[in-house]
Structure formats: structure tokens, C-alpha cells
N, C-alpha and C. Protein backbone atom coordinates (compact mmCIF):
# COMPACT_ATOMS: atom_id res chain seq x y z
N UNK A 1 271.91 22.22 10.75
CA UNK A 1 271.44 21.88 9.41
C UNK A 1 270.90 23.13 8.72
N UNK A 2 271.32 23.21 7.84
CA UNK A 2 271.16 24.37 6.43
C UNK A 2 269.68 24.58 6.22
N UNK A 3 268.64 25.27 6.23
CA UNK A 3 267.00 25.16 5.87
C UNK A 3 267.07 25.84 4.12
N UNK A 4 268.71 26.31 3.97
CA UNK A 4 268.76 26.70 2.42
C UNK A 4 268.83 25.89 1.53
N UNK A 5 268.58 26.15 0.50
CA UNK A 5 268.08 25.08 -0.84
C UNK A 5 269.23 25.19 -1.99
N UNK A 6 270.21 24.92 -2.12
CA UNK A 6 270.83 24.73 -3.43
C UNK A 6 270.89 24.52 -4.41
N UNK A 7 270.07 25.15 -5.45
CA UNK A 7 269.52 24.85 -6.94
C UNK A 7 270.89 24.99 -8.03
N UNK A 8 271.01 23.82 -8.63
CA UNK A 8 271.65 23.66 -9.98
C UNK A 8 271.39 24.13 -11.18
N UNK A 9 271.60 24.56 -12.00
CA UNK A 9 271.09 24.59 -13.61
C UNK A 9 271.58 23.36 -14.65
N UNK A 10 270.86 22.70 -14.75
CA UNK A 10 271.20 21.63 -15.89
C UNK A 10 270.82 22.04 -17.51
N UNK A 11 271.37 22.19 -18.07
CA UNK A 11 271.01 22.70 -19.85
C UNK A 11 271.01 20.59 -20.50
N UNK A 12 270.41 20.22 -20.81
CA UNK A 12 270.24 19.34 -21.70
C UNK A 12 269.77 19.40 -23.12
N UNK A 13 270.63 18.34 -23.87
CA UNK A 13 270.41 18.92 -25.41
C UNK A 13 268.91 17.36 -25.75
N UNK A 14 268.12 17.97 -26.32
CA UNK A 14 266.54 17.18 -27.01
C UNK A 14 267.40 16.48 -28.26
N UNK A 15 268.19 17.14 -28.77
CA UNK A 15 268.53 16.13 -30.14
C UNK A 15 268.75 14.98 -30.55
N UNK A 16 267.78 14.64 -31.15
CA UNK A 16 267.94 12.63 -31.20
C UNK A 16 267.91 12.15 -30.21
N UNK A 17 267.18 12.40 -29.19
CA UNK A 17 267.01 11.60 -27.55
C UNK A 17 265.76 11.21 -27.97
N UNK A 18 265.32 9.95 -27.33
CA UNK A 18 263.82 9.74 -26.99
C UNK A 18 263.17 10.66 -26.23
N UNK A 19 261.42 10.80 -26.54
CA UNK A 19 260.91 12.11 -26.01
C UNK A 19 260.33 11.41 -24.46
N UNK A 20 259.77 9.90 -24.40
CA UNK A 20 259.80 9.55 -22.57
C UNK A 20 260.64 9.71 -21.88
N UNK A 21 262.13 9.08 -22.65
CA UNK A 21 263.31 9.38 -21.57
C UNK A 21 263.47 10.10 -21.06
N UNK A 22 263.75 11.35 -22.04
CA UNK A 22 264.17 12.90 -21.73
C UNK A 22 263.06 13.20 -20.73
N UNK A 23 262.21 13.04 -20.95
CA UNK A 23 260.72 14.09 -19.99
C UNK A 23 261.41 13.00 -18.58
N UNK A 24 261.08 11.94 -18.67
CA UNK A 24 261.76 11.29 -17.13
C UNK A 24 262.83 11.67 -16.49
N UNK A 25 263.84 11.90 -16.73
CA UNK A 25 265.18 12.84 -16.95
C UNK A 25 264.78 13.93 -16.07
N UNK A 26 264.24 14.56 -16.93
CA UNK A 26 263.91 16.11 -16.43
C UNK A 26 262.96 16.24 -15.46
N UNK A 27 261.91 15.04 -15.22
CA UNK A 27 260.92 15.33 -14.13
C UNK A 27 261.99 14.92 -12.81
N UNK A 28 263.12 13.94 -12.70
CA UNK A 28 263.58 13.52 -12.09
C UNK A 28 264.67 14.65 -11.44
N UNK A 29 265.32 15.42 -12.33
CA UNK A 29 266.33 16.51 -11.77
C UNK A 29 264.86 17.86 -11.28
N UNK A 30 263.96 17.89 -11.67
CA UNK A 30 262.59 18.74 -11.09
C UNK A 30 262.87 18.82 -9.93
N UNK A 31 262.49 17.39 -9.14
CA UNK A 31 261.88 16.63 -8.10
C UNK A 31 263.17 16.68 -6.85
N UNK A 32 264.59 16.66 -7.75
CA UNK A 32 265.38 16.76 -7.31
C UNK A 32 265.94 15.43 -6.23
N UNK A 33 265.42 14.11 -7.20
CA UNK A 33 265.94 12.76 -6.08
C UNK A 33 267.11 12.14 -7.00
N UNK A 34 268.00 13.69 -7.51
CA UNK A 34 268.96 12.87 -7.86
C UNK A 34 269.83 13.37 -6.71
N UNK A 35 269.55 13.61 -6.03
CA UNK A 35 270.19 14.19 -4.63
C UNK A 35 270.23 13.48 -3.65
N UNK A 36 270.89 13.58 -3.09
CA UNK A 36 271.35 12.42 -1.25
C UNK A 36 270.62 12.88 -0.45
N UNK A 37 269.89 14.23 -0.11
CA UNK A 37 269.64 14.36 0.82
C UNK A 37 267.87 14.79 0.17
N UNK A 38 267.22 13.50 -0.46
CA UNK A 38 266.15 13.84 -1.22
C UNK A 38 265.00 13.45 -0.06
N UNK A 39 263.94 14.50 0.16
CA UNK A 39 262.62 14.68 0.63
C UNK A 39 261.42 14.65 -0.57
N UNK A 40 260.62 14.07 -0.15
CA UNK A 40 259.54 14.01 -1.04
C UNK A 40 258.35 14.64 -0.94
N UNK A 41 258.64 15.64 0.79
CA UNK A 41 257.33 16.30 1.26
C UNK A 41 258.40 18.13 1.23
N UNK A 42 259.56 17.86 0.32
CA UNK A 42 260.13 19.06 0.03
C UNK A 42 260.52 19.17 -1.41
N UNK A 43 260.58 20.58 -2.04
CA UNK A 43 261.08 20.66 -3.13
C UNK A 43 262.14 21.65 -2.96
N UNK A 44 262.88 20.45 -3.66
CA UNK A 44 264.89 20.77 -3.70
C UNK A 44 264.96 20.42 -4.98
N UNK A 45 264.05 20.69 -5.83
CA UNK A 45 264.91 20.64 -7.48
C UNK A 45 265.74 21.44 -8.13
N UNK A 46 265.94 20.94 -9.08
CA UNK A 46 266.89 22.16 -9.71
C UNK A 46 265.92 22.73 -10.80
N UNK A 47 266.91 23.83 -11.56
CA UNK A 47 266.26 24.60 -12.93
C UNK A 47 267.03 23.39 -13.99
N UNK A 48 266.01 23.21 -14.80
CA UNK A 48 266.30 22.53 -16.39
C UNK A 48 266.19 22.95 -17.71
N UNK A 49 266.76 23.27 -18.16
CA UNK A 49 267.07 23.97 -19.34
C UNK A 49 266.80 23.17 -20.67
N UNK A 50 266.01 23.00 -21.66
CA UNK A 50 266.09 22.00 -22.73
C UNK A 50 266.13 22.31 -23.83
N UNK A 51 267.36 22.34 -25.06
CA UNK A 51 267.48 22.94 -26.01
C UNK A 51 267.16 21.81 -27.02
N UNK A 52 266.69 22.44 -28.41
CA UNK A 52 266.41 21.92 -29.64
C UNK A 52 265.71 20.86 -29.39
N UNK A 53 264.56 21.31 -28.86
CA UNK A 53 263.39 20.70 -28.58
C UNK A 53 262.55 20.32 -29.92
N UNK A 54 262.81 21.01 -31.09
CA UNK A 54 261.94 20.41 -32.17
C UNK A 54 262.65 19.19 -33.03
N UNK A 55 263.53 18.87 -32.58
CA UNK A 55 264.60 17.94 -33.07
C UNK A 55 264.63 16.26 -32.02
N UNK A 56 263.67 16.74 -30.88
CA UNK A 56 263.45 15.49 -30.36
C UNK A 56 262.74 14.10 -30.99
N UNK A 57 263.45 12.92 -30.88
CA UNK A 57 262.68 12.08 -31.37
C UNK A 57 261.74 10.80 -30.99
N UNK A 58 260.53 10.38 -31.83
CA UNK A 58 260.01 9.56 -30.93
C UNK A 58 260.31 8.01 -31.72
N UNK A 59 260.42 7.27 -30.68
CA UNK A 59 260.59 5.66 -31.23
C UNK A 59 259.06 5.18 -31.69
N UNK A 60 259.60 4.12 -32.42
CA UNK A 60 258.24 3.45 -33.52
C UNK A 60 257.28 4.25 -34.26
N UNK A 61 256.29 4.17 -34.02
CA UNK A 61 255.25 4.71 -35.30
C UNK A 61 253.94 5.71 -34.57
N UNK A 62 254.79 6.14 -33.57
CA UNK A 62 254.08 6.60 -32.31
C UNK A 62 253.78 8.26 -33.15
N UNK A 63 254.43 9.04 -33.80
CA UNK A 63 253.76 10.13 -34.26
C UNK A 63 252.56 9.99 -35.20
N UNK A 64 252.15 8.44 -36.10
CA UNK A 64 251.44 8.55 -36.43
C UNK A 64 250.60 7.79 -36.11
N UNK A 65 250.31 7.07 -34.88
CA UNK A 65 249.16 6.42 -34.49
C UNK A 65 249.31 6.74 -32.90
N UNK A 66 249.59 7.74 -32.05
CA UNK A 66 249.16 8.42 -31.34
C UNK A 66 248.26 9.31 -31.22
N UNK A 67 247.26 9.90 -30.55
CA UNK A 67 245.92 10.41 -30.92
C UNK A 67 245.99 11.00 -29.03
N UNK A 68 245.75 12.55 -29.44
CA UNK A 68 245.40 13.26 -27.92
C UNK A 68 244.16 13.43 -28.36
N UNK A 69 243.20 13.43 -27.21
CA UNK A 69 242.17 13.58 -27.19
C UNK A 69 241.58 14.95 -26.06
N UNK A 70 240.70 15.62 -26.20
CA UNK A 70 239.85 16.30 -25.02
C UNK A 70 238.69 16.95 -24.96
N UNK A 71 237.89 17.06 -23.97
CA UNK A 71 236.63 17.18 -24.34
C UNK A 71 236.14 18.71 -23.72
N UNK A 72 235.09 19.37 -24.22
CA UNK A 72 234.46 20.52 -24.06
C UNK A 72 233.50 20.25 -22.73
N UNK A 73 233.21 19.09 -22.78
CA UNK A 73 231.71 19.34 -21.80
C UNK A 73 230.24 19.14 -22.78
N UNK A 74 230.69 19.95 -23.57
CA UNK A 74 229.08 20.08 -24.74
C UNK A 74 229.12 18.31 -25.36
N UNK A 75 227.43 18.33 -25.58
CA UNK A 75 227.44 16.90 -26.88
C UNK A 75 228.27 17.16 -28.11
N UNK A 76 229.01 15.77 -27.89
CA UNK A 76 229.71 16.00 -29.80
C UNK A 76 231.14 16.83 -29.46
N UNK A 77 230.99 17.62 -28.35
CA UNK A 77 232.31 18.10 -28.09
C UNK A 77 233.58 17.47 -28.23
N UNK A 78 234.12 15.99 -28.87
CA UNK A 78 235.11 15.43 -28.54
C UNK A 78 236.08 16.11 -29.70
N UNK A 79 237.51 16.49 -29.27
CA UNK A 79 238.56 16.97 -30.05
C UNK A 79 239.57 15.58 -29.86
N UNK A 80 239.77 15.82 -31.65
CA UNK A 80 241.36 14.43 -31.33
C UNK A 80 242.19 15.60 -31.98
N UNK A 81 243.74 15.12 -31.85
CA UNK A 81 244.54 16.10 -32.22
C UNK A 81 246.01 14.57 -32.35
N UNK A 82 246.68 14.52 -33.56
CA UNK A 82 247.59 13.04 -33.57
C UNK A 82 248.52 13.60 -33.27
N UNK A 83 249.93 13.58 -32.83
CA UNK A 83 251.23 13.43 -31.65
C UNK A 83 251.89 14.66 -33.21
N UNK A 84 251.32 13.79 -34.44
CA UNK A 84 252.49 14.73 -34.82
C UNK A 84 252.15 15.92 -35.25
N UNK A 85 250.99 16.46 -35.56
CA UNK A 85 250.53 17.96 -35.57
C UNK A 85 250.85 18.69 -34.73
N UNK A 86 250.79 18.11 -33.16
CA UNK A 86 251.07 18.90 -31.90
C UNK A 86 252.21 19.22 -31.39
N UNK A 87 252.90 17.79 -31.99
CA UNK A 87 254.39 18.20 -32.28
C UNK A 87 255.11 19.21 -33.09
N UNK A 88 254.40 18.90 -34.21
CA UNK A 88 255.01 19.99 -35.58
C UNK A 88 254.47 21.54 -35.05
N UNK A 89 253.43 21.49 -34.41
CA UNK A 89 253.13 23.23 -33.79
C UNK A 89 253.21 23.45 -33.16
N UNK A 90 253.67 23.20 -31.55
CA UNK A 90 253.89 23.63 -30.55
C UNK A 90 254.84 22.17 -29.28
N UNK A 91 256.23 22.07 -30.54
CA UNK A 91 256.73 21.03 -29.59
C UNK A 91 257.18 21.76 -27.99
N UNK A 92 257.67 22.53 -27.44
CA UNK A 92 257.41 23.08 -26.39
C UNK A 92 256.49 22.81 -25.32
N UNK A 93 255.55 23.25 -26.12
CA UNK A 93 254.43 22.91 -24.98
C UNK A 93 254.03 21.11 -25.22
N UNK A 94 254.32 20.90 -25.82
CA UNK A 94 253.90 19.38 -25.88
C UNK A 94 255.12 18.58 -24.66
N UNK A 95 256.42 18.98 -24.61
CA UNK A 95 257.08 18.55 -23.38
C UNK A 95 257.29 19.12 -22.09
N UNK A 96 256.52 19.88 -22.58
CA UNK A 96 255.95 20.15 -20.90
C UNK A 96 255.21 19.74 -20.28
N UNK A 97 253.96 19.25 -20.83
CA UNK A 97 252.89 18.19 -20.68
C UNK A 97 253.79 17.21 -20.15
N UNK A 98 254.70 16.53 -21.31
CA UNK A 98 254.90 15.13 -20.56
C UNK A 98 255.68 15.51 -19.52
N UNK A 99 256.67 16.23 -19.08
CA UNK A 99 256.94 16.35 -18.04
C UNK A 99 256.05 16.56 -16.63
N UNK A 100 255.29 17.43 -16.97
CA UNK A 100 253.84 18.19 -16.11
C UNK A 100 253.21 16.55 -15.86
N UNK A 101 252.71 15.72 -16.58
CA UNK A 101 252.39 14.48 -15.59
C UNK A 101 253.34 13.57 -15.53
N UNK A 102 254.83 13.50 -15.12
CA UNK A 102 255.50 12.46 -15.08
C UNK A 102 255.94 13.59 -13.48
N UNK A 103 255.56 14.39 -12.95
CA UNK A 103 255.69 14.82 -11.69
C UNK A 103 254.91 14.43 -10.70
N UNK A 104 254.85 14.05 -8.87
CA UNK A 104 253.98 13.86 -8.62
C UNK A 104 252.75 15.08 -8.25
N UNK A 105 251.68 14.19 -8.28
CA UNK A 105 250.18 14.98 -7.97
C UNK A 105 250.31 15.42 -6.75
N UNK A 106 250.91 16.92 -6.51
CA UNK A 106 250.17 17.20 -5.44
C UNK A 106 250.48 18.76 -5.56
N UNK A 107 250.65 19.41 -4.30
CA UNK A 107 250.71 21.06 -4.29
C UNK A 107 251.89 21.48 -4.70
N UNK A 108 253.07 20.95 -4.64
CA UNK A 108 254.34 20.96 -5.42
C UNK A 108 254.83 20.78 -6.72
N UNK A 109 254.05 20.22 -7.29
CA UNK A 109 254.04 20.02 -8.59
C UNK A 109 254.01 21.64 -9.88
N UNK A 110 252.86 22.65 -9.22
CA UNK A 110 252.61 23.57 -10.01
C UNK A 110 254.45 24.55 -9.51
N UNK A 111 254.89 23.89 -8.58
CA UNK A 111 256.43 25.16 -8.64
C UNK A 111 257.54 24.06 -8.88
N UNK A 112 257.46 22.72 -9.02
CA UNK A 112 258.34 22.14 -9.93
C UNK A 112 258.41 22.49 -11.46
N UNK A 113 256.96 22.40 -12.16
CA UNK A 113 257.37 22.87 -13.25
C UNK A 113 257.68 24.11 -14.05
N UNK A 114 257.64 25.04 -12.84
CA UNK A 114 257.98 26.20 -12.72
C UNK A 114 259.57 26.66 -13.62
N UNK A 115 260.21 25.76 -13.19
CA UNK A 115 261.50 25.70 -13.00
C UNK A 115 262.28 25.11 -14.49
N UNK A 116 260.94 24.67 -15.24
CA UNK A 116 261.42 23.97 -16.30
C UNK A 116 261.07 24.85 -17.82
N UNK A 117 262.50 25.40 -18.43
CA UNK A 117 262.35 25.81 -19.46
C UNK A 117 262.65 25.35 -20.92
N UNK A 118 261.64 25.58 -21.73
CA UNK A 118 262.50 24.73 -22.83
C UNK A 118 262.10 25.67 -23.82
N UNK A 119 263.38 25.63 -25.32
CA UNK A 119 263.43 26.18 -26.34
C UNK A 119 263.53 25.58 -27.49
């Protein structure tokens, strides 16, 4: 048996896709259990590639009554920030997030999403 790892490159296009699907998609080719010979205490993912990422779209009314939230620590510290500001300035990093928790929690996670680029 092979202890070598065979990584794929998948390029997927964001355009007019839903933005859960796609992030599920992509955490799933990460994780690499679209594979036969899938371990879950190994990482055999592939690289994912995601183009025209600002062109992704979200279903219902979710850019404008979605609300991220996070806190400083200090009193009064609470920040909201709504889906579509964060979208409109840094969609990139906003699907990486959803990908980044649609991976599992553990020590593998920080070199799954390693692997995931988007433009």
C-alpha cells in the first residue's frame, strides 16, 4: 500500500451558484471523502480553486437580514457587520469563513484550508 497522497486540482466557477452549496462542495473535495479510499483521521484532499467569487449568489433575503456579529472583550464592545457589506468588501474572505467552519474541528482543519484558493 502507497503511504503517497494524490492531490487533484479542481477549478470551480462561483457564478450564479448558491454560496452554502458551493462552500459544502468545496469543504467536501478539502476533506477529500469524495474519494474511495476516504480516512477521516487523514488528510487526502485535494487543491480547490474558486473563480468569480464576487458573482456568487445568495438565495432569499439573506444579504439583507443576515447580521455577523463579534465581540472585543471590552463593555459595549459588540460589532454587527450585515452579509452584504462583507460581501460587497471582501467576498473572498467571506468564503473562506464558510468553508473554514463547514470543515471538521480539529488539527487538520488549519492544512485543509490551506489548500483552498479563491479569486
Amino acid at each position: 500500500m502507497s503511504t503517497e497522497i494524490k492531490r487533484d486540482k479542481h477549478a470551480l466557477d462561483a457564478s450564479g451558484h448558491p454560496a452554502g452549496r458551493l462552500a459544502s462542495e468545496t469543504a467536501v473535495l478539502l476533506m477529500g471523502k469524495h474519494k474511495v479510499n476516504f480516512q477521516s483521521n487523514l488528510d487526502q484532499g485535494d487543491f480547490v480553486e474558486i473563480n468569480n467569487i464576487n458573482q456568487l449568489a445568495f438565495t432569499g433575503k439573506k444579504l439583507e437580514k443576515n447580521v455577523y456579529q463579534r465581540h472585543s472583550g471590552y463593555p459595549g464592545g459588540l460589532k454587527t457587520s450585515p452579509l452584504a457589506k462583507i460581501f460587497k468588501e471582501e467576498p473572498a474572505r467571506l468564503f473562506t469563513k464558510m468553508v473554514y467552519n463547514m470543515l471538521p474541528k480539529n488539527k487538520l482543519r488549519k492544512e485543509m484550508i490551506k489548500r483552498l484558493k479563491v479569486n
